[in-house]
Protein backbone atom coordinates (compact mmCIF):
# COMPACT_ATOMS: atom_id res chain seq x y z
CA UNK A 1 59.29 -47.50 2.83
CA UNK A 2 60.52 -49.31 5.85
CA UNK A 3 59.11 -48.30 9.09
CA UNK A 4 62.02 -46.62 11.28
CA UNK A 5 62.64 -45.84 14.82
CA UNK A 6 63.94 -41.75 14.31
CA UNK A 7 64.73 -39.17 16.72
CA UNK A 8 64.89 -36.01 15.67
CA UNK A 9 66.77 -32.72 16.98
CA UNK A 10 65.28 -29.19 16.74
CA UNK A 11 61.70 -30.31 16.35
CA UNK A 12 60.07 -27.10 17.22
CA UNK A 13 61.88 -25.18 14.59
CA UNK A 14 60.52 -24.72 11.18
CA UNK A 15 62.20 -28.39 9.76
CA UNK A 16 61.99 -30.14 12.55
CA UNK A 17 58.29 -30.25 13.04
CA UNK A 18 57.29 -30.65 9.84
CA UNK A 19 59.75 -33.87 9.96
CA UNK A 20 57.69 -35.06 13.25
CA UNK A 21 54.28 -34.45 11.82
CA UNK A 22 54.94 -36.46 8.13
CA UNK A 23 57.23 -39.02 9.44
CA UNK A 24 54.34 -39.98 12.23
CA UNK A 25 52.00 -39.75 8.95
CA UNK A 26 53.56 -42.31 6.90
CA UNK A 27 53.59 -44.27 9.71
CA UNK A 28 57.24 -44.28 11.85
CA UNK A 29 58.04 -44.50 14.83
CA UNK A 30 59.24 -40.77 16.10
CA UNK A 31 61.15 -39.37 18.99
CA UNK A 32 60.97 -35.59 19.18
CA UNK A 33 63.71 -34.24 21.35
CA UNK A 34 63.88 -30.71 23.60
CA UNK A 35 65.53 -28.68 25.97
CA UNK A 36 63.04 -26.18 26.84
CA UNK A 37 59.85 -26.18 24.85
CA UNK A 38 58.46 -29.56 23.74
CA UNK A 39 56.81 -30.28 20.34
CA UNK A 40 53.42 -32.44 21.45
CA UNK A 41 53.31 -34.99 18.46
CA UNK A 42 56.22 -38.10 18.88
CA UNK A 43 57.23 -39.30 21.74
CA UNK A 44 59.43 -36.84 24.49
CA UNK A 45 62.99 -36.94 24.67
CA UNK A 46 64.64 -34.40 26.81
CA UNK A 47 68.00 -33.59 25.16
CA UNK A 48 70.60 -31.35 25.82
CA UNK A 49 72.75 -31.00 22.68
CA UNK A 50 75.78 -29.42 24.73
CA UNK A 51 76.23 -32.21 26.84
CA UNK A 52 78.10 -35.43 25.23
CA UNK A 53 77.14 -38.04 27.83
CA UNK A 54 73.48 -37.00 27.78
CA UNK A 55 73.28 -37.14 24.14
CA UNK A 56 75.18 -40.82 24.30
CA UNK A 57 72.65 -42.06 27.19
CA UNK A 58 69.24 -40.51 24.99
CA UNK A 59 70.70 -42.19 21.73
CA UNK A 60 71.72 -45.54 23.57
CA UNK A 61 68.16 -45.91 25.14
CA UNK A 62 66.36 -44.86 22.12
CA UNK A 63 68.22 -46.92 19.59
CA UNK A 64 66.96 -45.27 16.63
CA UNK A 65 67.73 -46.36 13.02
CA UNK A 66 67.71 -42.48 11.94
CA UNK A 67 68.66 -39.82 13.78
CA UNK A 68 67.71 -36.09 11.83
CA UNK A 69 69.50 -33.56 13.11
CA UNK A 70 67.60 -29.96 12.62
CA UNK A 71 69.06 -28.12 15.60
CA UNK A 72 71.16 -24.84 14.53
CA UNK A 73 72.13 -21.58 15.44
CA UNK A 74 70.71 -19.68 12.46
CA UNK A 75 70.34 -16.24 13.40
CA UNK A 76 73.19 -14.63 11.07
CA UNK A 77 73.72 -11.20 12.85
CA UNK A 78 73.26 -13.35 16.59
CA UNK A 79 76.08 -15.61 15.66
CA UNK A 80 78.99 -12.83 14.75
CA UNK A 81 78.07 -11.73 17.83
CA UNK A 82 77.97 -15.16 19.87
CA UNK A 83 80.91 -17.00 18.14
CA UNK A 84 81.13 -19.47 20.81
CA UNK A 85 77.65 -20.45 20.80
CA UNK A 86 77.64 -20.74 17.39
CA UNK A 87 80.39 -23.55 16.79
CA UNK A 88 78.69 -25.21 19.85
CA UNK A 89 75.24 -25.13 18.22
CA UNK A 90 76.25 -26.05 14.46
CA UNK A 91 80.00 -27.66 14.97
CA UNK A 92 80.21 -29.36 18.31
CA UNK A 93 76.93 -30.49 18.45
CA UNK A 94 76.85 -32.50 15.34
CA UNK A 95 80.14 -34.10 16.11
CA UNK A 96 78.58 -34.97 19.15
CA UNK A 97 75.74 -36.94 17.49
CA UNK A 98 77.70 -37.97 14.91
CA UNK A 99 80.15 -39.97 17.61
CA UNK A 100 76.69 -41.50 19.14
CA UNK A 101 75.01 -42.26 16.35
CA UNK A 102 78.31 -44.27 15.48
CA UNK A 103 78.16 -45.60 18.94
CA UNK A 104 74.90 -47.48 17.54
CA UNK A 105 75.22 -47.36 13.65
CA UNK A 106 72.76 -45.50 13.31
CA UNK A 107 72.39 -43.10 10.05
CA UNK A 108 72.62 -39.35 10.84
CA UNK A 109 71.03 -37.07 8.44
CA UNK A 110 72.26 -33.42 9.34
CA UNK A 111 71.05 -30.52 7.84
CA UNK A 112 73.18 -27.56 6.74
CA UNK A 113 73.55 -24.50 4.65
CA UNK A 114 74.07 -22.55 0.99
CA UNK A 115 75.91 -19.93 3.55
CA UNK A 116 79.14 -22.35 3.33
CA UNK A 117 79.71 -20.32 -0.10
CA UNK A 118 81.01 -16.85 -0.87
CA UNK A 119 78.21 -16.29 -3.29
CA UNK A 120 80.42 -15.04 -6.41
CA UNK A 121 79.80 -17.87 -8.65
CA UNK A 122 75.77 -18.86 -7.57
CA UNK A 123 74.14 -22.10 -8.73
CA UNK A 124 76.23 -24.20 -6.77
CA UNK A 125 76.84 -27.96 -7.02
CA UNK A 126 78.23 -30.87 -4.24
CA UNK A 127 81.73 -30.68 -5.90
CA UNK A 128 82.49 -26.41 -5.89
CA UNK A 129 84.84 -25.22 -3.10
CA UNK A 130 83.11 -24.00 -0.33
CA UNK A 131 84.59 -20.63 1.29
CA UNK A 132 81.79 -18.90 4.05
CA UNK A 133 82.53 -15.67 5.04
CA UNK A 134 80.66 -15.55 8.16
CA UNK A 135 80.52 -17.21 11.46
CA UNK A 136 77.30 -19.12 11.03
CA UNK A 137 78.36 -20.35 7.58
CA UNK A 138 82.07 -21.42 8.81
CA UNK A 139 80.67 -22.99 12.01
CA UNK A 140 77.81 -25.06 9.63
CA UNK A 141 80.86 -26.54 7.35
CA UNK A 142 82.64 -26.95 10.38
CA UNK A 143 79.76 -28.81 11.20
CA UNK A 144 79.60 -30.46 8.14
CA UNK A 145 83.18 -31.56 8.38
CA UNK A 146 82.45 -33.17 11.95
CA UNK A 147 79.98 -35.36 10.72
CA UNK A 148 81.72 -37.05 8.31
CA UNK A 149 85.08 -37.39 10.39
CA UNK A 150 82.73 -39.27 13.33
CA UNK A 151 80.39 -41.10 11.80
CA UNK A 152 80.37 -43.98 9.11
CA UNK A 153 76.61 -43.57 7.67
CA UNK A 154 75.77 -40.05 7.17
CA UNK A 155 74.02 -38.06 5.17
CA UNK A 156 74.39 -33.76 4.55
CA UNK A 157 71.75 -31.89 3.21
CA UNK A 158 72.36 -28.71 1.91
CA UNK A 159 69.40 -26.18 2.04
CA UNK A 160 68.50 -22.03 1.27
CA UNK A 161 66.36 -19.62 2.88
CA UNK A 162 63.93 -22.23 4.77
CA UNK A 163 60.67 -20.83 5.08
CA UNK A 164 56.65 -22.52 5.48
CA UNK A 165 53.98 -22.74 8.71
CA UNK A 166 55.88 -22.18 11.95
CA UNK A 167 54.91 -24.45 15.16
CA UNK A 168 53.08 -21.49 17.64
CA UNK A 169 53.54 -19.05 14.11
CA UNK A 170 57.60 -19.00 14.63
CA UNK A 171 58.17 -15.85 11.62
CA UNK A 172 60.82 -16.61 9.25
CA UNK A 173 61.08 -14.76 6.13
CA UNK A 174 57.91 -15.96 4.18
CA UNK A 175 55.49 -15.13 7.35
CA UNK A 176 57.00 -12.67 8.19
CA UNK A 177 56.50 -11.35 4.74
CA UNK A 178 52.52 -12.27 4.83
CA UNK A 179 52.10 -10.67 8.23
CA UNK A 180 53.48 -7.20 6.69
CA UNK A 181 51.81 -7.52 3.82
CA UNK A 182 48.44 -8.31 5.63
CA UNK A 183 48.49 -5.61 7.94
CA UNK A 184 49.08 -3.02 4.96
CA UNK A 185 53.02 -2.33 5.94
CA UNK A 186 55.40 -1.53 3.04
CA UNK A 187 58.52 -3.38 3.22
CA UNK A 188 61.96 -2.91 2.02
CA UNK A 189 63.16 -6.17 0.30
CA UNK A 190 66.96 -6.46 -1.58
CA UNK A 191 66.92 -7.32 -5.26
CA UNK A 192 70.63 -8.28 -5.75
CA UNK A 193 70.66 -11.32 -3.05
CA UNK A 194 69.93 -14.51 -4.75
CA UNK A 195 69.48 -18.10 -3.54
CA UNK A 196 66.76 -21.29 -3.27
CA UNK A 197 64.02 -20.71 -0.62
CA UNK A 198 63.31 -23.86 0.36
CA UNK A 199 59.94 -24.67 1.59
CA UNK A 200 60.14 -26.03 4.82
CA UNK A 201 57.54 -29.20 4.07
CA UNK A 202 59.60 -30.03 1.07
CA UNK A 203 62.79 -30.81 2.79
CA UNK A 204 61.52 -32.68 5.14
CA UNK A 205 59.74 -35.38 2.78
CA UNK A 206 63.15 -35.38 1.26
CA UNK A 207 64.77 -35.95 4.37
CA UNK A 208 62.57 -39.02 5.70
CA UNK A 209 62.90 -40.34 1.88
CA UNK A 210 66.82 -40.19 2.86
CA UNK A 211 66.31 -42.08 6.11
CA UNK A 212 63.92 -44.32 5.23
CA UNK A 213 66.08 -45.56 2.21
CA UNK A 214 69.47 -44.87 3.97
CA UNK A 215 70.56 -42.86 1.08
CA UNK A 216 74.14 -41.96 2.08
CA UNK A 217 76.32 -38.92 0.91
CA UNK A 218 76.77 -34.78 0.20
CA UNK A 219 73.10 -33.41 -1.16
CA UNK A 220 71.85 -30.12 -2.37
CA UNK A 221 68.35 -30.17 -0.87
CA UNK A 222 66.08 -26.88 -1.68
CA UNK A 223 64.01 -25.30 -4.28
CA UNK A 224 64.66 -25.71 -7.93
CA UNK A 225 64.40 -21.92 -8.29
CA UNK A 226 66.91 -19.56 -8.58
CA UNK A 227 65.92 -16.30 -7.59
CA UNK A 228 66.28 -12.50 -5.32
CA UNK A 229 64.72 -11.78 -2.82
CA UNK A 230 62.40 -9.38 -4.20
CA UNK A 231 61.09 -11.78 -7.20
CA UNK A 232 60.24 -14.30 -4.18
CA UNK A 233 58.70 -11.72 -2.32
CA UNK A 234 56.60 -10.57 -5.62
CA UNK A 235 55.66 -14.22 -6.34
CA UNK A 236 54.62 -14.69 -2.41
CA UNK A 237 52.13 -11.65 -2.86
CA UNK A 238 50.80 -12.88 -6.04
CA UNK A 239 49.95 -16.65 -5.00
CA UNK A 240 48.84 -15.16 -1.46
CA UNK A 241 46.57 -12.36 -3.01
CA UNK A 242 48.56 -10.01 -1.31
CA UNK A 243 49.15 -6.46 -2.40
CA UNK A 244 52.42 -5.91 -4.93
CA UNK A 245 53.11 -2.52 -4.36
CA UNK A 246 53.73 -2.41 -0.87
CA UNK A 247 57.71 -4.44 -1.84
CA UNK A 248 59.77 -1.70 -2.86
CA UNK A 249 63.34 -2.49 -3.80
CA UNK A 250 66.63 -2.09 -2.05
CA UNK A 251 69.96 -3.59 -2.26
CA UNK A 252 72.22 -5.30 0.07
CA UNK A 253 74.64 -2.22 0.27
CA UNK A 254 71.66 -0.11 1.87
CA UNK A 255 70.63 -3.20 4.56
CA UNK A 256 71.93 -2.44 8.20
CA UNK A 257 73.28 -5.64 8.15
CA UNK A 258 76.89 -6.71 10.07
CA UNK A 259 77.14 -10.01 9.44
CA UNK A 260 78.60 -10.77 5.50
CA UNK A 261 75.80 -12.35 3.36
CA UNK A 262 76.50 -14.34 0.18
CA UNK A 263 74.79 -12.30 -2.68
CA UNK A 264 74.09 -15.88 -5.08
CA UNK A 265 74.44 -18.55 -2.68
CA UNK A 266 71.69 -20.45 -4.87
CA UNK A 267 71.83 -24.67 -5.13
CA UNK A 268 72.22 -26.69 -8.10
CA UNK A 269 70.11 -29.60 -7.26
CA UNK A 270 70.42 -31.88 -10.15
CA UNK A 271 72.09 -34.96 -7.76
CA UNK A 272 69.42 -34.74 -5.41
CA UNK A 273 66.46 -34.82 -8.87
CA UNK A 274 68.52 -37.70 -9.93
CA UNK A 275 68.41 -39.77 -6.71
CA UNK A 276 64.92 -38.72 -4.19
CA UNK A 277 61.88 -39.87 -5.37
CA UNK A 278 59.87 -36.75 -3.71
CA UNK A 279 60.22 -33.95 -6.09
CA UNK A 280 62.13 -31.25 -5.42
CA UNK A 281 59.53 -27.90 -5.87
CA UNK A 282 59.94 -24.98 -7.62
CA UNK A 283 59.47 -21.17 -6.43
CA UNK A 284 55.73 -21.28 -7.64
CA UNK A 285 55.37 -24.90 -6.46
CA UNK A 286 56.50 -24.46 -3.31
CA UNK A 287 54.64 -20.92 -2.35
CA UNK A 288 51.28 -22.78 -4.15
CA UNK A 289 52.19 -25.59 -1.57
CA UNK A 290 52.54 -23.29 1.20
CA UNK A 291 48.95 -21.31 0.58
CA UNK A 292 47.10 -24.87 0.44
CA UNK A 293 48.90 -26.24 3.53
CA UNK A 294 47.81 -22.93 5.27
CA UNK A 295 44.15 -23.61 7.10
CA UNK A 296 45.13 -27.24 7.61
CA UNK A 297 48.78 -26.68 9.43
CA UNK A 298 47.80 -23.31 10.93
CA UNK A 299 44.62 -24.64 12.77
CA UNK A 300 46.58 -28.06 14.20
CA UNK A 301 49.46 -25.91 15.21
CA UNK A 302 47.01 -23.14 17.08
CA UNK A 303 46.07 -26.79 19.34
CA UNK A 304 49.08 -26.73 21.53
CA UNK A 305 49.82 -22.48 21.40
């Protein structure tokens, strides 16, 4: 693989840093961007997504080859509530980098989401019809949409339910899950809500793959699972030695939930086994993956909290 100049949005969230950390592994050359809060691996870029020029004047000084964009509004309740921030986050911004990474020609990679789907149909390929019924999945296509009308080498990756080792142990669903389960708290997990939890290490070697080879084009990028929420949360306390019994069932229609939620918003991934070289994990795969990357990710990321 050819050694790239990247710079790479979000990169304290859950994709982001895990993009920093293997990408400096295998030897490239990484910029990791922030607002607020900086990630301490790469060198610093302070970025503020919302403003055009300052994105244009960090892209034109940086000249990367690759530019991964991880940033997003993904809090699905926070963004029917914040519209506006929402299509600023996951539509303006990317048009935004898509315009500068044109500027340059450089390749933008963006990452986006099974939540552009209703979730009546499940198992869902590059070509279906996408139809979101929120606001964070219509502000990710409209995303999606950007970065292809304002930029001539892109790349889209599709991905479900993101979860692995936080930077500063960030919860998302999978930690969150452990941290319950640990402390001896039942939980109340839906069985009727399928997708493709996507471990968060996973993408990301299929993300520098896509850089590093300037592989071009619409991808489904996630686990090769199908499966609810509750058989995920099962397998999690199985692999994790955690106890069963404590995950008792419920169903979306008894969640206190106001944003809409696709119930099978899971991701054929057949284009994206026929064209990456890093293999796209399955449920057990991924949560094995997960449990053997714990003591090693946990005590580098405990450094800098």
């Amino acid at each position: 693989m050819i050694r790239l100049r990247v710079l790479v949005t979000g990169s304290t969230g859950l994709v982001g840093h895990r993009i920093i950390d293997l990408a400096l592994d295998w030897g490239h050359e990484v910029y990791s961007t922030y607002r607020n809060e900086k990630y301490p691996r790469g060198k610093q870029a302070k970025l503020d997504l919302r403003n055009f020029g300052k994105i244009q004047e960090v892209v034109k000084d940086i000249e990367p080859e690759a530019i991964i964009n991880t940033a997003a509004f993904t809090d699905v309740e926070g963004c029917e509530k914040y519209p506006e921030k929402a299509y600023e986050v996951n539509a303006e911004a990317p048009k935004m980098l898509a315009r500068a990474s044109e500027d340059i020609s450089a390749h933008l990679i963006h990452v986006s989401t099974d939540y552009v789907f209703d979730g009546e149909k499940g198992s869902y390929s590059e070509d279906d019809l996408t139809n979101p019924q929120g606001i964070y999945g219509k502000s990710k296509l409209e995303g999606e949409k950007n970065v292809r009308e304002n930029c001539s080498l892109w790349t889209i990756a599709r991905t479900s339910v993101l979860y692995g080792w936080g930077f500063k142990d960030k919860l998302n669903f999978a930690t969150w899950l452990i941290k319950e389960l640990s402390d001896k708290n039942e939980v109340q997990i839906v069985e009727n809500q399928y997708n493709s939890p996507t471990l968060n290490t996973n993408l990301a070697e299929v993300l520098i793959e896509a850089a590093g080879k300037e592989i071009e084009g619409l991808y489904h990028v996630a686990c090769s699972s199908r499966i609810s929420r509750y058989e995920f949360s099962m397998k999690l306390a199985k692999i994790f030695h955690l106890n069963q019994e404590l995950i008792k069932k419920t169903t979306m229609n008894e969640m206190d939930w106001n944003a809409p939620r696709p119930k099978d918003s899971s991701l054929d991934v057949s284009k994206s086994e026929n064209t990456f070289d890093k293999k796209l994990l399955n449920c057990e795969e991924s949560l094995q993956k997960m449990r053997d990357e714990k003591e090693k990710i946990q005590s580098h990321n405990n450094r800098y909290s």
